[in-house]
PDB file of N, CA and C in Angstrom:
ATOM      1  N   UNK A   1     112.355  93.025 127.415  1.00  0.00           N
ATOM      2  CA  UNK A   1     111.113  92.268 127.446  1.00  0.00           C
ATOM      3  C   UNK A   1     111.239  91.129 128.444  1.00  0.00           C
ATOM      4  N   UNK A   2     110.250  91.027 129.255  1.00  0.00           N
ATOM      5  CA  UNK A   2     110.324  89.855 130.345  1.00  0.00           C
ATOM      6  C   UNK A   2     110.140  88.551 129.467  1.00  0.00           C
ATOM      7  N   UNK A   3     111.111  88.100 130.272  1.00  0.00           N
ATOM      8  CA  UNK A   3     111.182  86.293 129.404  1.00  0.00           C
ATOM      9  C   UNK A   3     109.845  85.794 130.267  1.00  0.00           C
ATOM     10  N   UNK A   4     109.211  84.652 129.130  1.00  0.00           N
ATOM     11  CA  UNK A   4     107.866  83.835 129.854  1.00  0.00           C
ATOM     12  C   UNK A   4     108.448  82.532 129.407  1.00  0.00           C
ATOM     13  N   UNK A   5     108.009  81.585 129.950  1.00  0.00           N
ATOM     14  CA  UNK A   5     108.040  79.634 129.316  1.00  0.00           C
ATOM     15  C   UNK A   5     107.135  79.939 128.121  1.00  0.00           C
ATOM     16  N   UNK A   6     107.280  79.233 126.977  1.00  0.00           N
ATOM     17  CA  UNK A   6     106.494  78.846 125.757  1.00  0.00           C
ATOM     18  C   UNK A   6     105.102  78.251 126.238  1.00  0.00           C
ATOM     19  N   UNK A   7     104.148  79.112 125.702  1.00  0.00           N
ATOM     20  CA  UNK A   7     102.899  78.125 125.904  1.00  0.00           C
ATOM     21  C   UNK A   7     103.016  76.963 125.002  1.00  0.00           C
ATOM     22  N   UNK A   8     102.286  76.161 125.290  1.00  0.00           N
ATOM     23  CA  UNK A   8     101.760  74.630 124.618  1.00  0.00           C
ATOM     24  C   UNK A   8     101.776  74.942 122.625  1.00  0.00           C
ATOM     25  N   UNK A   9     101.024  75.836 122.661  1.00  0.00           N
ATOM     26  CA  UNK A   9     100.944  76.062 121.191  1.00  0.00           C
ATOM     27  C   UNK A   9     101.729  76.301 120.318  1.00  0.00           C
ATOM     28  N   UNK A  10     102.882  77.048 121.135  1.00  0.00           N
ATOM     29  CA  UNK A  10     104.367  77.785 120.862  1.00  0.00           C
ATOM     30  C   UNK A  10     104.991  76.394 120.884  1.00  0.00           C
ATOM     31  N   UNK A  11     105.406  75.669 121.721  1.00  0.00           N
ATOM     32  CA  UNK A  11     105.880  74.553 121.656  1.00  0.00           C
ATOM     33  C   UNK A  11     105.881  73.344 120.328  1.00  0.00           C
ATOM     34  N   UNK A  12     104.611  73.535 120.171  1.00  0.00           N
ATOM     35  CA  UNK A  12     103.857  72.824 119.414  1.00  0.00           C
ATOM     36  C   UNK A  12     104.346  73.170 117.660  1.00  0.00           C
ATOM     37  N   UNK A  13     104.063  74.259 117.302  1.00  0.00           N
ATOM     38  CA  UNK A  13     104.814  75.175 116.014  1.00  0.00           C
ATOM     39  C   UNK A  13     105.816  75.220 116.179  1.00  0.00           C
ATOM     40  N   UNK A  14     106.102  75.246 117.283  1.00  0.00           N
ATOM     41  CA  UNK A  14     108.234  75.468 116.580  1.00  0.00           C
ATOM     42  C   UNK A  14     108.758  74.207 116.421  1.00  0.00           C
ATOM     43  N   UNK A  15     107.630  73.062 117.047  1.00  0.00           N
ATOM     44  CA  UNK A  15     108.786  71.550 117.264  1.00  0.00           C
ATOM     45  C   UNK A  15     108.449  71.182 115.417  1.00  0.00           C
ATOM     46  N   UNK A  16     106.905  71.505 115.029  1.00  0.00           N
ATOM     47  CA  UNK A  16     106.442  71.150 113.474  1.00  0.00           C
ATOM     48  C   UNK A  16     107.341  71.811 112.514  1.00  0.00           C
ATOM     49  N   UNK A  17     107.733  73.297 112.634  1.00  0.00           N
ATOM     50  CA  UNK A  17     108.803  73.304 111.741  1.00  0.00           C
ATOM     51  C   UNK A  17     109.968  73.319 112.119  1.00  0.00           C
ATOM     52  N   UNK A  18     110.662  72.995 112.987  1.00  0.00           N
ATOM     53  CA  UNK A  18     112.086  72.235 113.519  1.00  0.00           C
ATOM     54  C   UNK A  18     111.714  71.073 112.917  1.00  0.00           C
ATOM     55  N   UNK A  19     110.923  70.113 113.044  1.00  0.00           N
ATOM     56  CA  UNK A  19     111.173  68.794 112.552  1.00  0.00           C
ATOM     57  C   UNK A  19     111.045  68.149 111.025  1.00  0.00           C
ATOM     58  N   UNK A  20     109.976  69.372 110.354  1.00  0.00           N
ATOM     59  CA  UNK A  20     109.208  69.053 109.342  1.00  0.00           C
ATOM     60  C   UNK A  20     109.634  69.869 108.075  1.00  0.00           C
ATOM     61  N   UNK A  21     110.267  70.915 108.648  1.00  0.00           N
ATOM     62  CA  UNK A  21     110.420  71.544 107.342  1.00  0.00           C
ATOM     63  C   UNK A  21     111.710  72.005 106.784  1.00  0.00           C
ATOM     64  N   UNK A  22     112.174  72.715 105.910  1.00  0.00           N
ATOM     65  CA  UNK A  22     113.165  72.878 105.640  1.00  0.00           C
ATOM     66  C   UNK A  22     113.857  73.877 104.593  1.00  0.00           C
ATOM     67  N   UNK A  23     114.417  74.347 104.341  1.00  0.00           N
ATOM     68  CA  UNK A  23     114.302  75.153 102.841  1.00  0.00           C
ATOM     69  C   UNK A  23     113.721  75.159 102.277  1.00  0.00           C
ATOM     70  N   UNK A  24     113.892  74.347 101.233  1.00  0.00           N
ATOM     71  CA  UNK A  24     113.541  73.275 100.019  1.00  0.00           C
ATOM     72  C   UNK A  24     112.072  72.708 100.183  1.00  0.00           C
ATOM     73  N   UNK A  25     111.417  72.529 101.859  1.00  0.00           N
ATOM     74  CA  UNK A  25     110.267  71.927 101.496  1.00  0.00           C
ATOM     75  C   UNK A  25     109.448  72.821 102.972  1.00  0.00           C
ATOM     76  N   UNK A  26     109.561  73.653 102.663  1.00  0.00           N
ATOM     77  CA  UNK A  26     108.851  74.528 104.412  1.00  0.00           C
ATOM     78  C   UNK A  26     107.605  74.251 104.392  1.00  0.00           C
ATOM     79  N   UNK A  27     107.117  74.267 105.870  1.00  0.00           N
ATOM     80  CA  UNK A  27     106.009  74.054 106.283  1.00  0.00           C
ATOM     81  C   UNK A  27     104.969  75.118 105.834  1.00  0.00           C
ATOM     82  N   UNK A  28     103.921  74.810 104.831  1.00  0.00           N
ATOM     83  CA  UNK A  28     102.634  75.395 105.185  1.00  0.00           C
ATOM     84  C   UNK A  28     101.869  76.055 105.974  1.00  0.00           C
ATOM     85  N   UNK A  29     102.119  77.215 106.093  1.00  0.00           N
ATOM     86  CA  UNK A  29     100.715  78.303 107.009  1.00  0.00           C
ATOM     87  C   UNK A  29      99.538  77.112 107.102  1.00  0.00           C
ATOM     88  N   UNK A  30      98.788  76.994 106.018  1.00  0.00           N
ATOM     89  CA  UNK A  30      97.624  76.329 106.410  1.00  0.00           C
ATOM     90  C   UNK A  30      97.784  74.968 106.832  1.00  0.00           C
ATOM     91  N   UNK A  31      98.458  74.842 106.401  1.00  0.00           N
ATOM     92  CA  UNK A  31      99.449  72.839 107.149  1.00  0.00           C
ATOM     93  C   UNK A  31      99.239  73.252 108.398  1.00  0.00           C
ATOM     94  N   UNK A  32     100.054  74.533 109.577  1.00  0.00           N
ATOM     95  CA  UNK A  32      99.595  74.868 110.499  1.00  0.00           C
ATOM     96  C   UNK A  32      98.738  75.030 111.386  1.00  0.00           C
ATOM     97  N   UNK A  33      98.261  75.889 110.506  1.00  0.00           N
ATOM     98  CA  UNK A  33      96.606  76.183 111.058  1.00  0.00           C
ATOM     99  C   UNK A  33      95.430  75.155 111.277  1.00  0.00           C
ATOM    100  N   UNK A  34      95.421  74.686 110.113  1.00  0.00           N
ATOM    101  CA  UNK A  34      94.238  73.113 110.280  1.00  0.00           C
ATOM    102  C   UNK A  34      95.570  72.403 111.030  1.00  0.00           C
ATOM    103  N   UNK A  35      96.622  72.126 111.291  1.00  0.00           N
ATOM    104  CA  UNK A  35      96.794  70.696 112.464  1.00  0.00           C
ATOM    105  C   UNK A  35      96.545  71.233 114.104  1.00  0.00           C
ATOM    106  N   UNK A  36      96.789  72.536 114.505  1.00  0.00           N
ATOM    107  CA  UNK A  36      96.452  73.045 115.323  1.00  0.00           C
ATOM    108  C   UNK A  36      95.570  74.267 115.760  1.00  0.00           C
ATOM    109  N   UNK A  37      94.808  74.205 114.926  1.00  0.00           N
ATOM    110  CA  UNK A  37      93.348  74.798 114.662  1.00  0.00           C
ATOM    111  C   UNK A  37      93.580  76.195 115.170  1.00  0.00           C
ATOM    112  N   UNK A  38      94.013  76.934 114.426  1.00  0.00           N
ATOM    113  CA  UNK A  38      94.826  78.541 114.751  1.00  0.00           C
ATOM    114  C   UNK A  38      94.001  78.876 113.351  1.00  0.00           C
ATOM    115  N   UNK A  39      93.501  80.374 113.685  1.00  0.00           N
ATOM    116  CA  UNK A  39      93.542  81.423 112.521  1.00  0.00           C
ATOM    117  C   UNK A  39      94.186  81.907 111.752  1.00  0.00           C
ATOM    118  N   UNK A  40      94.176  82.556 110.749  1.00  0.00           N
ATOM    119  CA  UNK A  40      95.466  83.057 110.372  1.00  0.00           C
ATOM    120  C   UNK A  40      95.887  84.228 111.434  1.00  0.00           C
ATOM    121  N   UNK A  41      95.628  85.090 112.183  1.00  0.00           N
ATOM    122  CA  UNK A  41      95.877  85.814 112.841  1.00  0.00           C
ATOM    123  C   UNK A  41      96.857  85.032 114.411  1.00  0.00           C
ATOM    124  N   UNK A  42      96.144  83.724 114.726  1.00  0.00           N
ATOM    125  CA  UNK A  42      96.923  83.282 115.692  1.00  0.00           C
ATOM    126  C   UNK A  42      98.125  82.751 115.553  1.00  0.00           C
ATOM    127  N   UNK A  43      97.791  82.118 114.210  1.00  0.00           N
ATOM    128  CA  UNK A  43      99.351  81.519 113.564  1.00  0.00           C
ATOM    129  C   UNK A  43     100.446  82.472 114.257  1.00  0.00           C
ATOM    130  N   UNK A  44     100.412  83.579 112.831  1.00  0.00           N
ATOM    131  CA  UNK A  44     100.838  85.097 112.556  1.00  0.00           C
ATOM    132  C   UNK A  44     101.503  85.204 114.222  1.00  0.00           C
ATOM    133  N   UNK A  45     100.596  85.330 115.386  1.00  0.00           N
ATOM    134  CA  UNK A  45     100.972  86.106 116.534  1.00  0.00           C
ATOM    135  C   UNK A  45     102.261  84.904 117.393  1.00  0.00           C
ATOM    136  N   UNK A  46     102.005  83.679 117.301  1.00  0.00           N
ATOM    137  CA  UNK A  46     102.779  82.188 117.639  1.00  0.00           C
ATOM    138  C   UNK A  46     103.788  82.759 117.008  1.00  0.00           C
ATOM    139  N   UNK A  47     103.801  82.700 115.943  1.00  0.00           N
ATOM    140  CA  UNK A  47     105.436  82.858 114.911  1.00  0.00           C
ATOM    141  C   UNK A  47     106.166  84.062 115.261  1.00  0.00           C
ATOM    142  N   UNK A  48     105.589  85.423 115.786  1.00  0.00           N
ATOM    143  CA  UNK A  48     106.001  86.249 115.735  1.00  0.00           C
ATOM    144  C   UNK A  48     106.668  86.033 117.372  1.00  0.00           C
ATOM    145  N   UNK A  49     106.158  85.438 118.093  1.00  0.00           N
ATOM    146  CA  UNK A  49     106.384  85.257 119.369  1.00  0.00           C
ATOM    147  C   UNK A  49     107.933  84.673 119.463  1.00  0.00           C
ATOM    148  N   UNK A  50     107.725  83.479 118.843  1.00  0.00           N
ATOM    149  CA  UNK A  50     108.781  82.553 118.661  1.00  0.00           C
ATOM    150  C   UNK A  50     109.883  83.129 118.077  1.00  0.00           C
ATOM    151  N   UNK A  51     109.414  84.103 117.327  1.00  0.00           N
ATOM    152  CA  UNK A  51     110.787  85.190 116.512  1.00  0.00           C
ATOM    153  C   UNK A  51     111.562  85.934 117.853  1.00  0.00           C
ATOM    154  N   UNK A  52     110.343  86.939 118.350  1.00  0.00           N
ATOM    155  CA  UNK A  52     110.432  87.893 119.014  1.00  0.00           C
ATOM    156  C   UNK A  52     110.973  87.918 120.729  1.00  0.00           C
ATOM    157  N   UNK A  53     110.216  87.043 120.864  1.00  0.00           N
ATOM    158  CA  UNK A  53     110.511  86.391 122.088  1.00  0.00           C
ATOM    159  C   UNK A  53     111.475  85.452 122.832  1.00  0.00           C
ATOM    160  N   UNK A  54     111.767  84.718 122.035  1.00  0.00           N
ATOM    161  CA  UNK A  54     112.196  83.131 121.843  1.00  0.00           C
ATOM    162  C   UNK A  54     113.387  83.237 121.208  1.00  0.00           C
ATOM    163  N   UNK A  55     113.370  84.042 120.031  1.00  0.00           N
ATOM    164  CA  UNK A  55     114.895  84.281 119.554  1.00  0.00           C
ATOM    165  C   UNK A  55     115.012  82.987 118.481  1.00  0.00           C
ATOM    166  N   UNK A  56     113.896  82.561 118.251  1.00  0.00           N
ATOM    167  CA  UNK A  56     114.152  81.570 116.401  1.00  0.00           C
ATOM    168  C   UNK A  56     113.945  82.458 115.475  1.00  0.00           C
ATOM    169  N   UNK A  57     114.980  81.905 114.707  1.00  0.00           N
ATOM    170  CA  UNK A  57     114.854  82.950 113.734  1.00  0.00           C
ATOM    171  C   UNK A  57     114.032  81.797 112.705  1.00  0.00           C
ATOM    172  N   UNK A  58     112.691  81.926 112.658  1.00  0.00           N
ATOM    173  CA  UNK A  58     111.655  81.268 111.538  1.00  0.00           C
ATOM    174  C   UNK A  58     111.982  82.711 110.288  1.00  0.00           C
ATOM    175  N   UNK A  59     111.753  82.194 109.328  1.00  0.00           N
ATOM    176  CA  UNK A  59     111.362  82.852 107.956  1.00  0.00           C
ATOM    177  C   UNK A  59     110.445  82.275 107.269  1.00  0.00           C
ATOM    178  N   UNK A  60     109.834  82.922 106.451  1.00  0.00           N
ATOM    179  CA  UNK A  60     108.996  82.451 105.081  1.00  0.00           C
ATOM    180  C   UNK A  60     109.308  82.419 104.079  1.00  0.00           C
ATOM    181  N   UNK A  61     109.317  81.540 103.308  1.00  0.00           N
ATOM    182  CA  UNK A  61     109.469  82.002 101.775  1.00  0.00           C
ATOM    183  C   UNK A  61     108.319  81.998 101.228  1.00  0.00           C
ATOM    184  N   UNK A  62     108.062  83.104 100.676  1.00  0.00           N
ATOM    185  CA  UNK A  62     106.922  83.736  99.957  1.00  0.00           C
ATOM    186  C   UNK A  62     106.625  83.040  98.306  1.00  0.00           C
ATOM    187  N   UNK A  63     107.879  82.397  97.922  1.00  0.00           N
ATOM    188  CA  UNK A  63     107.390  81.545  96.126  1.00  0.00           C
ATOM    189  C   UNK A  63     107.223  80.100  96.725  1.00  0.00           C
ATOM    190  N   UNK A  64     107.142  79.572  95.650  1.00  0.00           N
ATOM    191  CA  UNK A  64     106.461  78.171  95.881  1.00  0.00           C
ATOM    192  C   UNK A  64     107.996  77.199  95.827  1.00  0.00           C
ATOM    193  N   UNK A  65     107.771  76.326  96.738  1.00  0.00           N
ATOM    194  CA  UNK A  65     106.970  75.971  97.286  1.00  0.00           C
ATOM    195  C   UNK A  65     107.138  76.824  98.450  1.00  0.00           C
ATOM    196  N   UNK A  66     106.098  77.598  98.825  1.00  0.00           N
ATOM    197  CA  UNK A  66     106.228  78.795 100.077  1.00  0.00           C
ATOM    198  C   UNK A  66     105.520  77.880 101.277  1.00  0.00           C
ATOM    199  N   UNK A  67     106.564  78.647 102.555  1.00  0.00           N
ATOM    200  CA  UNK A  67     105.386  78.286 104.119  1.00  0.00           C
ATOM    201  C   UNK A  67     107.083  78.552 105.105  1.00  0.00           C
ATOM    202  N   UNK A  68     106.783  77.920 106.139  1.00  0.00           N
ATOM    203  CA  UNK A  68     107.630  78.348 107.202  1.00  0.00           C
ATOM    204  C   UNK A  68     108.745  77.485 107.316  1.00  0.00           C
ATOM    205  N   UNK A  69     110.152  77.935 107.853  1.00  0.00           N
ATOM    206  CA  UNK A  69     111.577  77.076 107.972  1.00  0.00           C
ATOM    207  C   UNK A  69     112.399  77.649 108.965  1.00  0.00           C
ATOM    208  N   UNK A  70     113.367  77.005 109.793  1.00  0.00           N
ATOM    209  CA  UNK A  70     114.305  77.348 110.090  1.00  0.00           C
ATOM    210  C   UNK A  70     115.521  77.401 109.081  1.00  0.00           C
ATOM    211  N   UNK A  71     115.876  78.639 109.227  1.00  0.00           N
ATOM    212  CA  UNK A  71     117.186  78.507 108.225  1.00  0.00           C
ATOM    213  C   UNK A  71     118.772  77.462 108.769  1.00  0.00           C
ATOM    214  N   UNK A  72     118.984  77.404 107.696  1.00  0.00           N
ATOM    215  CA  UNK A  72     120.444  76.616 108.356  1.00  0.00           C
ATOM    216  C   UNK A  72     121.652  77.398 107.962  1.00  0.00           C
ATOM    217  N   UNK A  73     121.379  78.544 107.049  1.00  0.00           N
ATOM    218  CA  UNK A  73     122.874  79.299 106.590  1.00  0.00           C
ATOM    219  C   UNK A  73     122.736  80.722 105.951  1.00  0.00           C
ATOM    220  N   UNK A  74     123.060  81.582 106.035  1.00  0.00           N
ATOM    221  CA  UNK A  74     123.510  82.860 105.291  1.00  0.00           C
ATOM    222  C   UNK A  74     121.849  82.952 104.474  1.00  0.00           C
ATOM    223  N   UNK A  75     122.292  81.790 102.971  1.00  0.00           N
ATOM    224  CA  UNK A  75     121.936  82.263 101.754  1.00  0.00           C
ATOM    225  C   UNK A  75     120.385  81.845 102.384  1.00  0.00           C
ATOM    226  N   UNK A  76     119.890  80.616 103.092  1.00  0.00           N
ATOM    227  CA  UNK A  76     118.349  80.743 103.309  1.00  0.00           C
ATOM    228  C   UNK A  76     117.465  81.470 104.260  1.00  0.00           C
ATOM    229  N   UNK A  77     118.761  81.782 105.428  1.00  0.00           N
ATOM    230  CA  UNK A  77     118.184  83.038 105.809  1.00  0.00           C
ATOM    231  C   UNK A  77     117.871  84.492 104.794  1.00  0.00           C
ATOM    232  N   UNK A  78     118.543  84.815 103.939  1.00  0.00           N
ATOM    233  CA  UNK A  78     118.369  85.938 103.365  1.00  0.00           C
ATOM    234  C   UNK A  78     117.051  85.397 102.229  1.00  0.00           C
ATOM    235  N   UNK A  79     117.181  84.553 102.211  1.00  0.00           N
ATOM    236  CA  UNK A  79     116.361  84.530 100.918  1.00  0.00           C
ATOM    237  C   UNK A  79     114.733  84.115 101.978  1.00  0.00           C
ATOM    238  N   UNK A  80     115.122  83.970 103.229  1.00  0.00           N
ATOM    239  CA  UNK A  80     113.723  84.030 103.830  1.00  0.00           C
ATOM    240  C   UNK A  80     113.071  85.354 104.581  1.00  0.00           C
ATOM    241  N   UNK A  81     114.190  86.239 104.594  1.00  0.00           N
ATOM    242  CA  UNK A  81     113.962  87.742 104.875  1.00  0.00           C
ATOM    243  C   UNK A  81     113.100  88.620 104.194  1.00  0.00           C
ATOM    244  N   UNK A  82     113.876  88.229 102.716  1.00  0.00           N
ATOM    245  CA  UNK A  82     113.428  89.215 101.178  1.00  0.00           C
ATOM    246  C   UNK A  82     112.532  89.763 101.047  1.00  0.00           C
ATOM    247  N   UNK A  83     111.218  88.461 101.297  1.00  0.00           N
ATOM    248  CA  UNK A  83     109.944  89.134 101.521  1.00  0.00           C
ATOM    249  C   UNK A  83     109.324  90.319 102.456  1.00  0.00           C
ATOM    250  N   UNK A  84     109.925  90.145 103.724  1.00  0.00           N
ATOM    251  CA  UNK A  84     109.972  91.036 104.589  1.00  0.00           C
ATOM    252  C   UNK A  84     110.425  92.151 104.568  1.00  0.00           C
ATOM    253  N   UNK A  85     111.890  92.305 103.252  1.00  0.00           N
ATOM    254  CA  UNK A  85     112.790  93.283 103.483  1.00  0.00           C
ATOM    255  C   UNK A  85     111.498  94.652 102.572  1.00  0.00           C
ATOM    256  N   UNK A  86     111.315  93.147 101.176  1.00  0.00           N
ATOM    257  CA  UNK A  86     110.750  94.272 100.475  1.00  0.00           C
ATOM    258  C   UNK A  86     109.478  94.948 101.197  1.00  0.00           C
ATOM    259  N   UNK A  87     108.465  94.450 102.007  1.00  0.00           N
ATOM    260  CA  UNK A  87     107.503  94.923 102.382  1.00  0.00           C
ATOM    261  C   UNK A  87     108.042  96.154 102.906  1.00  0.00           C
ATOM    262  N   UNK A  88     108.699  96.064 103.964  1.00  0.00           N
ATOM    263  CA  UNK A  88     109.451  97.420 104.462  1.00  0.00           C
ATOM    264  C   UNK A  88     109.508  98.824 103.676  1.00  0.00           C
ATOM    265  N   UNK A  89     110.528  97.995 102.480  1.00  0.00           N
ATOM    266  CA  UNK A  89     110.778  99.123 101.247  1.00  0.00           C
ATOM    267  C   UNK A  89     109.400  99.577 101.108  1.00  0.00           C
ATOM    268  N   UNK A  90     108.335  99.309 100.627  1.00  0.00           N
ATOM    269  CA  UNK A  90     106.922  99.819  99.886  1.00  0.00           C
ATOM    270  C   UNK A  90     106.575 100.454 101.074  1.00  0.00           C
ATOM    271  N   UNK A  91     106.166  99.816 102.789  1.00  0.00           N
ATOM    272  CA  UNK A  91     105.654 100.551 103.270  1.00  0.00           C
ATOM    273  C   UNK A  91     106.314 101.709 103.523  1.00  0.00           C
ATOM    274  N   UNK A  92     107.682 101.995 103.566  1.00  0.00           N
ATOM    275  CA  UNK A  92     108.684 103.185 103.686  1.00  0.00           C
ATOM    276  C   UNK A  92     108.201 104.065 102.692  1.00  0.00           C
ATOM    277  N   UNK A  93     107.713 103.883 101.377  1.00  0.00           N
ATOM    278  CA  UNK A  93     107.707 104.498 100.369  1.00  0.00           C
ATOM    279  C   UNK A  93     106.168 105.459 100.206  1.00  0.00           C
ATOM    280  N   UNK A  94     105.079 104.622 101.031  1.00  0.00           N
ATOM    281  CA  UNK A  94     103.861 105.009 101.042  1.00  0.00           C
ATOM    282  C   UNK A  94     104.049 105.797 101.984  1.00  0.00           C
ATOM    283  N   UNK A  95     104.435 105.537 103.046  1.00  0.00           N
ATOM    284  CA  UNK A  95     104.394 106.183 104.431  1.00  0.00           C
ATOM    285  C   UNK A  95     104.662 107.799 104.123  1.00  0.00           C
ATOM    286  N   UNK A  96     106.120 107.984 103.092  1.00  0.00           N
ATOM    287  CA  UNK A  96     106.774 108.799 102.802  1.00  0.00           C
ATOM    288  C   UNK A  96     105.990 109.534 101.244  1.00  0.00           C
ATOM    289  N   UNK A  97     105.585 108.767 101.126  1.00  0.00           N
ATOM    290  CA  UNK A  97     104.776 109.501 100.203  1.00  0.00           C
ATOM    291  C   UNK A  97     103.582 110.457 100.340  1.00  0.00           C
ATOM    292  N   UNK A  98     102.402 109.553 101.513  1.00  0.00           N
ATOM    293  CA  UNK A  98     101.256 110.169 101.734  1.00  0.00           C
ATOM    294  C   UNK A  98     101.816 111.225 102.955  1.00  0.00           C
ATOM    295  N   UNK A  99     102.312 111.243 103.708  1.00  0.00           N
ATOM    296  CA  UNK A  99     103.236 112.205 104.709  1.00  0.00           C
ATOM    297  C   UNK A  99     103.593 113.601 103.855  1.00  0.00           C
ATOM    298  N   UNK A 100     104.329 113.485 102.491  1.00  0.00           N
ATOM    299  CA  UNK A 100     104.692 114.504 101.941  1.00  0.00           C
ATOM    300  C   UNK A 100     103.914 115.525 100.953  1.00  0.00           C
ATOM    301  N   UNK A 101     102.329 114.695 101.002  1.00  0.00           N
ATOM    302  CA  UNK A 101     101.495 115.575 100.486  1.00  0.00           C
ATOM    303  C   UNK A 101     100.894 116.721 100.994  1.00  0.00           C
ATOM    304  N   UNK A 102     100.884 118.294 100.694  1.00  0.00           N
ATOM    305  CA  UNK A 102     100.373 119.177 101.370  1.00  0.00           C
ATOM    306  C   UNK A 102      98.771 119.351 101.420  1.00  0.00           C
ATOM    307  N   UNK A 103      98.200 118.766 102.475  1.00  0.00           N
ATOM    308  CA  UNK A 103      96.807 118.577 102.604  1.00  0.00           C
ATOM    309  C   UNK A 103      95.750 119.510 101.957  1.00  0.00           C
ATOM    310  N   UNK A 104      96.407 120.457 102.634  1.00  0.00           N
ATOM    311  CA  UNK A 104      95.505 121.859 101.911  1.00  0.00           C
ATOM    312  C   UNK A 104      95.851 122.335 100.603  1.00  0.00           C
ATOM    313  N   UNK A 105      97.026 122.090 100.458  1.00  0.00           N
ATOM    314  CA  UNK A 105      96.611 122.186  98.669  1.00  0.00           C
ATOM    315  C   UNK A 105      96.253 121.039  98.002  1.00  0.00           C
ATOM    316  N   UNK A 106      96.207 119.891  98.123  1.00  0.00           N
ATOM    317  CA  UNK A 106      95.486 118.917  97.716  1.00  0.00           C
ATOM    318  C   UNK A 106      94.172 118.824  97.866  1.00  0.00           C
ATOM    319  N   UNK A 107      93.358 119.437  98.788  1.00  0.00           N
ATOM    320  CA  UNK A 107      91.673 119.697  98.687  1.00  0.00           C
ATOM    321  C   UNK A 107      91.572 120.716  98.561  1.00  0.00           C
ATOM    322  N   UNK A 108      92.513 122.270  98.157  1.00  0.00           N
ATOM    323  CA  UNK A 108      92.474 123.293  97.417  1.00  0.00           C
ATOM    324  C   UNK A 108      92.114 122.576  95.578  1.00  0.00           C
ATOM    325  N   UNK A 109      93.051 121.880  95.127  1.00  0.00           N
ATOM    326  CA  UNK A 109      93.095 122.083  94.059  1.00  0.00           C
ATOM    327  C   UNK A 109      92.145 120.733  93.484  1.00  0.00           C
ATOM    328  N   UNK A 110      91.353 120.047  94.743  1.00  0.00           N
ATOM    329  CA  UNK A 110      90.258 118.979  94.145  1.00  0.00           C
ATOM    330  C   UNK A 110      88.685 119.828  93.795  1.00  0.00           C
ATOM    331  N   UNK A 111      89.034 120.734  94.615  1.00  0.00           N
ATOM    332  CA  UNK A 111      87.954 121.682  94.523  1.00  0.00           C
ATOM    333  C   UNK A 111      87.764 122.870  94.014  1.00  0.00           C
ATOM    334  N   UNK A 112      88.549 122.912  93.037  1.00  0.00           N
ATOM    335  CA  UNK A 112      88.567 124.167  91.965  1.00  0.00           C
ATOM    336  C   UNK A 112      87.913 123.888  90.714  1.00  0.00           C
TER     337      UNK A 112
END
């Protein structure tokens, strides 16, 4: 992937949770969004950038108090993955599920 400079906005989100947040007290999605007037979709695409691009490793923690952090070790990186890991698992499971249904006998036997 071609490296680019951080736009302004990118800059902007990674310095708020570099400075602001932390394990124990991570930054807010919507803390985000209303200070730099992002959607949830633009947030979403910034963070993923900054992951993807940029090489921070941001996580979420998904329980409360939930929102965004840099990890500092092992155990809060993993525990900021989890959420992610499990989504994986379910979508693996649907994917593999609706994939393994035989179409035609499934609207064979809706229509008998």
């Amino acid at each position: 992937m071609e490296q680019r400079a951080m736009s302004h906005i990118e800059i902007k989100v990674l310095n708020a949770i570099r400075n602001r947040a932390n394990f124990e007290k991570p930054l807010k999605a919507q803390t985000l969004r209303s200070e730099f007037d992002l959607n949830k979709r633009e947030l979403e695409e910034v963070i993923e950038n900054l992951r993807v691009i940029f090489k921070h490793p941001i996580v979420a923690k998904k329980v409360q108090p939930s929102g965004y952090y840099l990890p500092r070790n092992d155990k809060e990186r993993n525990a900021g993955l989890a959420p992610y890991k499990q989504q994986i698992l379910t979508s693996q499971r649907n994917l593999t599920t609706v994939v393994s249904v035989d179409l035609n006998e499934y609207w064979r036997l809706d229509h008998e």
